[in-house]
Every structure is written in structure tokens, then in C-alpha cells.
N, C-alpha and C. Protein backbone atom coordinates (compact mmCIF):
# COMPACT_ATOMS: atom_id res chain seq x y z
N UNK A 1 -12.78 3.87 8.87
CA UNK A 1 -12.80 2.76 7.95
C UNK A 1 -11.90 1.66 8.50
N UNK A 2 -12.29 0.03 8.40
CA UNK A 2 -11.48 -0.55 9.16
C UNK A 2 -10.83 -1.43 7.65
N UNK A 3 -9.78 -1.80 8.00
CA UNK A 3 -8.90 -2.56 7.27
C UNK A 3 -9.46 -3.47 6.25
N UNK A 4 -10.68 -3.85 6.64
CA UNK A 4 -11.43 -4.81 5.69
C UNK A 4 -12.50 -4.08 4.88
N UNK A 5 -12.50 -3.00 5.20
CA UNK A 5 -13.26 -2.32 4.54
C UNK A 5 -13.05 -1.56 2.86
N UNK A 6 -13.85 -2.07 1.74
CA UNK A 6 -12.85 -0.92 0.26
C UNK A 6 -12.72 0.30 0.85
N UNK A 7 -11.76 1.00 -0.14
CA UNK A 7 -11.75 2.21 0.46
C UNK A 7 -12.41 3.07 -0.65
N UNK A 8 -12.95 3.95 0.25
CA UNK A 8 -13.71 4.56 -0.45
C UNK A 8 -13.51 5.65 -1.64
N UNK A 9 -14.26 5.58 -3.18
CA UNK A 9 -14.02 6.14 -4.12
C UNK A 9 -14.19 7.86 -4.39
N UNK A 10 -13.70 8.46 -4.57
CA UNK A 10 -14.52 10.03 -5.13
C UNK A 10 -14.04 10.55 -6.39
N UNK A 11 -14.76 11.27 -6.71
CA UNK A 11 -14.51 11.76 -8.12
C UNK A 11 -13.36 13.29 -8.03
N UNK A 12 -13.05 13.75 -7.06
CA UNK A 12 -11.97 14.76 -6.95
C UNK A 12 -10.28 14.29 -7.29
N UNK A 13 -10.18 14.79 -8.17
CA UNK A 13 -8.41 14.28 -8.87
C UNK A 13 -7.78 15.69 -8.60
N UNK A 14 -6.42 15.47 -8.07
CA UNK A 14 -5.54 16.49 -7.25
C UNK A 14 -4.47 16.36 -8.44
N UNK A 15 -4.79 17.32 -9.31
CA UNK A 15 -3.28 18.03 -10.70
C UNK A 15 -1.85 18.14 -9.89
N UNK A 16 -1.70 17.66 -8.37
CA UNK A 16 -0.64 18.32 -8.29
C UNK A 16 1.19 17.88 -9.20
N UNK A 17 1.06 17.27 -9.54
CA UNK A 17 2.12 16.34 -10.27
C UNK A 17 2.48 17.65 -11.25
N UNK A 18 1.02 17.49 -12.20
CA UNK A 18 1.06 18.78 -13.33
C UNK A 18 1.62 19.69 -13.17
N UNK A 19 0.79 20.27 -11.82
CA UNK A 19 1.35 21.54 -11.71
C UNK A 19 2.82 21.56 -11.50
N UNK A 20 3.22 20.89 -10.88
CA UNK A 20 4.60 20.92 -10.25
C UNK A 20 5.38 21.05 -11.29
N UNK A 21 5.21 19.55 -12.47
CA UNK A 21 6.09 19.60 -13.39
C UNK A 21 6.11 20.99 -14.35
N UNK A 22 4.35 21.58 -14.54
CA UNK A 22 4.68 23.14 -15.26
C UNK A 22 5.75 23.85 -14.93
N UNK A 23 6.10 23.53 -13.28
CA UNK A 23 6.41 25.22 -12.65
C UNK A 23 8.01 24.65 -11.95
N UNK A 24 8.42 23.43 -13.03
CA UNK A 24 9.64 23.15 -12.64
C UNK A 24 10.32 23.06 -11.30
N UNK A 25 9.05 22.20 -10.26
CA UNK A 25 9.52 22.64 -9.07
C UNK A 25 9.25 20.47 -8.94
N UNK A 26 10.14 20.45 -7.72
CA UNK A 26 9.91 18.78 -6.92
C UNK A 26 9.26 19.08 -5.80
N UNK A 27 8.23 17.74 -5.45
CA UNK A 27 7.75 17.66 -4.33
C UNK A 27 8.19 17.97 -3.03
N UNK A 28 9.98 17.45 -2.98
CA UNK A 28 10.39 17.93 -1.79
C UNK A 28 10.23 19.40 -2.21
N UNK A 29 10.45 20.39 -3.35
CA UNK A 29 10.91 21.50 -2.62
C UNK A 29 9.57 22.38 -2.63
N UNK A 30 8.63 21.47 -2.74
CA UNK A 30 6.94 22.09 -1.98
C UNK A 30 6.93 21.91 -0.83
N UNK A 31 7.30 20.60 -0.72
CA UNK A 31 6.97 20.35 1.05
C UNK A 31 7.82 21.30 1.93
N UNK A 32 9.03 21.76 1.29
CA UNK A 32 9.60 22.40 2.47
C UNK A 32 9.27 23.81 1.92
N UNK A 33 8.77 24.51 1.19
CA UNK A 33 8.19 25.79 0.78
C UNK A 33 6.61 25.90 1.63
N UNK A 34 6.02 24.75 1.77
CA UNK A 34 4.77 24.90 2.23
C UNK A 34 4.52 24.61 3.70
N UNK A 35 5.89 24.14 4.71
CA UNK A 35 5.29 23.30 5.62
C UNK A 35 4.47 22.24 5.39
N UNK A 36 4.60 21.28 4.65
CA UNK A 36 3.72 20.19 5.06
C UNK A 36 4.56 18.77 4.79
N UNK A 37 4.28 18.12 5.12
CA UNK A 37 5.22 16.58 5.22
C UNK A 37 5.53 16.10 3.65
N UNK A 38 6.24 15.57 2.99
CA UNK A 38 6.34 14.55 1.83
C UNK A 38 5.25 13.87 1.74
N UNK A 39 5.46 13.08 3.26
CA UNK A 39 4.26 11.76 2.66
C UNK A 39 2.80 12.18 2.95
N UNK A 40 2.50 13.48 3.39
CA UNK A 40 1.32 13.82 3.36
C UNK A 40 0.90 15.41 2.06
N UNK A 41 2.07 15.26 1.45
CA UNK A 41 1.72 15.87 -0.01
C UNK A 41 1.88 14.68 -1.21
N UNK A 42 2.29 14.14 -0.49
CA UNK A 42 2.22 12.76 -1.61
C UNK A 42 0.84 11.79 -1.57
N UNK A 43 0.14 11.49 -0.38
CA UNK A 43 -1.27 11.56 0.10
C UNK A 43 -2.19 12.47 -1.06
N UNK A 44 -1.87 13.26 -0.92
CA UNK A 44 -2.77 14.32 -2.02
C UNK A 44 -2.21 14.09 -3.34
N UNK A 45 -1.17 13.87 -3.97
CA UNK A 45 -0.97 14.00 -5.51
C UNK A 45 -1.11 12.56 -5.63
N UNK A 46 -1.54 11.76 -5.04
CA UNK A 46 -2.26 10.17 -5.53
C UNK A 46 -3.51 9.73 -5.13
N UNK A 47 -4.24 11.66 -4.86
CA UNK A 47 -5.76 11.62 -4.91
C UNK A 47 -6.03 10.10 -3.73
N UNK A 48 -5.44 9.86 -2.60
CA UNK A 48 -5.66 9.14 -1.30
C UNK A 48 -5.82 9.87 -0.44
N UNK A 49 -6.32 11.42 0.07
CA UNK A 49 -6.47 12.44 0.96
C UNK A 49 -7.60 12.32 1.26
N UNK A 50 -8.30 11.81 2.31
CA UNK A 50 -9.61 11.88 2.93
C UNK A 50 -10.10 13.46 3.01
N UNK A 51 -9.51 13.89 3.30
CA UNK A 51 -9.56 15.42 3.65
C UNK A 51 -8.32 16.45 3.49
N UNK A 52 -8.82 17.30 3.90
CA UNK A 52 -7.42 18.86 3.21
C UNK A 52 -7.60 20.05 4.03
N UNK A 53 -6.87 20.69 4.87
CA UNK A 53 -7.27 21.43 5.44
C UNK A 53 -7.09 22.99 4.46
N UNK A 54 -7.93 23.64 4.93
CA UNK A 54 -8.05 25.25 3.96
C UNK A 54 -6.31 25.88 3.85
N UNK A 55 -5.74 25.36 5.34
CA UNK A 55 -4.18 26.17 5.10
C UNK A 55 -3.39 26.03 4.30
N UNK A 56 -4.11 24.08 4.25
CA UNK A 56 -2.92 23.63 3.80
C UNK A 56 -2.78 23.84 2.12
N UNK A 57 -4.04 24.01 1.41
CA UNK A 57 -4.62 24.35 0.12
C UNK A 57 -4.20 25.65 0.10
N UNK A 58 -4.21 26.66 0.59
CA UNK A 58 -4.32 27.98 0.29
C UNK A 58 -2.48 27.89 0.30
N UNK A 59 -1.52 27.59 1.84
CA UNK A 59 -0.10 27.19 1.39
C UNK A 59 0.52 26.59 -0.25
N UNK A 60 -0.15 25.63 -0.59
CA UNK A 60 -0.04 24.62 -1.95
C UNK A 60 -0.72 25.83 -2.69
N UNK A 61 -1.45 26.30 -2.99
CA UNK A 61 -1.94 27.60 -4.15
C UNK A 61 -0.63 28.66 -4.23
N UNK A 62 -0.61 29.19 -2.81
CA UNK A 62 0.17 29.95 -3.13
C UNK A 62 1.92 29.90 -3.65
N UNK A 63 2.49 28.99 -3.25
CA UNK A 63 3.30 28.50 -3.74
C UNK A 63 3.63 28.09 -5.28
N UNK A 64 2.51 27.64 -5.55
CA UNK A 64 2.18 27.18 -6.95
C UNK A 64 1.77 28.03 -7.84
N UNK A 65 1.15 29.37 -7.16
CA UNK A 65 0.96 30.57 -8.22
C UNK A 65 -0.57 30.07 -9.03
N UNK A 66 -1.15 29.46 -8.28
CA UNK A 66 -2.27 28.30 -9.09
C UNK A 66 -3.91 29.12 -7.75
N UNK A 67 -4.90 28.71 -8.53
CA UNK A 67 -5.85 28.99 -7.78
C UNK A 67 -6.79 27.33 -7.63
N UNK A 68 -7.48 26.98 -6.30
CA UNK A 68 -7.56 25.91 -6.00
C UNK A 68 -8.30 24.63 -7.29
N UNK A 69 -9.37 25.20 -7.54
CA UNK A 69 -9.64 24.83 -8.99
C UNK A 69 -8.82 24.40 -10.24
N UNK A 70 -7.89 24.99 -10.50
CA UNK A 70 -6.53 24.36 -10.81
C UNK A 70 -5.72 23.30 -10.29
N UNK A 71 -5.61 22.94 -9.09
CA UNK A 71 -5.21 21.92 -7.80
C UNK A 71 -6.35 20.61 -8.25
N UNK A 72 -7.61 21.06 -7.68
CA UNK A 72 -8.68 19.88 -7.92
C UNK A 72 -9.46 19.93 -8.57
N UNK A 73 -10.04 18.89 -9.48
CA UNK A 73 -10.73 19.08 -10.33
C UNK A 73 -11.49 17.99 -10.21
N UNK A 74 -12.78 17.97 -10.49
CA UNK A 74 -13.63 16.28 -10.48
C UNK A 74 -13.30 15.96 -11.95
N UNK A 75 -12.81 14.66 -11.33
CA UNK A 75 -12.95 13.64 -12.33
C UNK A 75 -14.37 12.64 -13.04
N UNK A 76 -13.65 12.12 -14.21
CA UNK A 76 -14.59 11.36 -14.95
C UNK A 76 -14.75 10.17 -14.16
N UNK A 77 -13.43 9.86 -14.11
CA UNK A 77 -13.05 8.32 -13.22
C UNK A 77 -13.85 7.72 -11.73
N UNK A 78 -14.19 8.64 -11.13
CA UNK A 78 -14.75 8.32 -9.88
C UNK A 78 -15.10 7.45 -9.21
């Protein structure tokens, strides 16, 4: 996608905020429980993630005690 381009919409919304706040945990202390960067778990909990790799979902599940369906859900908004 080039700079001038919208960016593109989807109907998949990422709970991770929710979850987090259920399970009394902060973003940093996912990112460093899961291996994965701040600003690329922050990418995902403002539903801007082009893509997701299976590790990195199944890392974020397990951590979270959550099954992925719980994580993403389609939205109305799309």
C-alpha cells in the first residue's frame, strides 16, 4: 500500500485491551511475557495489524489464559 493510498478497512476487532484489563495485567508486561515488541502488540490492540503470525496468537492466548476467538472477534464496524 503506498502512502496515498486509504488504508484498508476489515471487520476483525482485537479485545486485547479487555482482556488485559480482566486479567489485571499491562501491555508491557505481555510484551515481555510473550516475546513480542510494545509497538507491535500495540499494532494489534488498535486493530492496525495487517497480519498475525500463528506464534504470535497462540504466545498472546496463552499468556492470557484466553482462546483465540476471545482475542478476535468480527466486528459490526468494518
Amino acid at each position: 500500500m503506498s502512502p496515498a493510498e486509504p488504508e484498508e478497512r476489515h471487520a476483525i476487532h482485537c479485545r486485547l485491551d479487555e482482556l488485559l484489563a480482566e486479567r489485571g495485567m499491562t501491555l508491557t508486561e505481555l510484551s515481555e511475557r510473550v516475546g513480542v515488541s510494545l509497538v507491535n502488540l500495540s499494532v494489534l490492540k488498535n486493530d492496525r495489524a495487517r497480519a498475525v503470525r500463528f506464534s504470535t496468537l497462540t504466545a498472546i492466548c496463552q499468556a492470557l489464559g484466553c482462546e483465540v476467538g476471545e482475542l478476535l472477534v468480527v466486528s459490526e464496524r468494518g
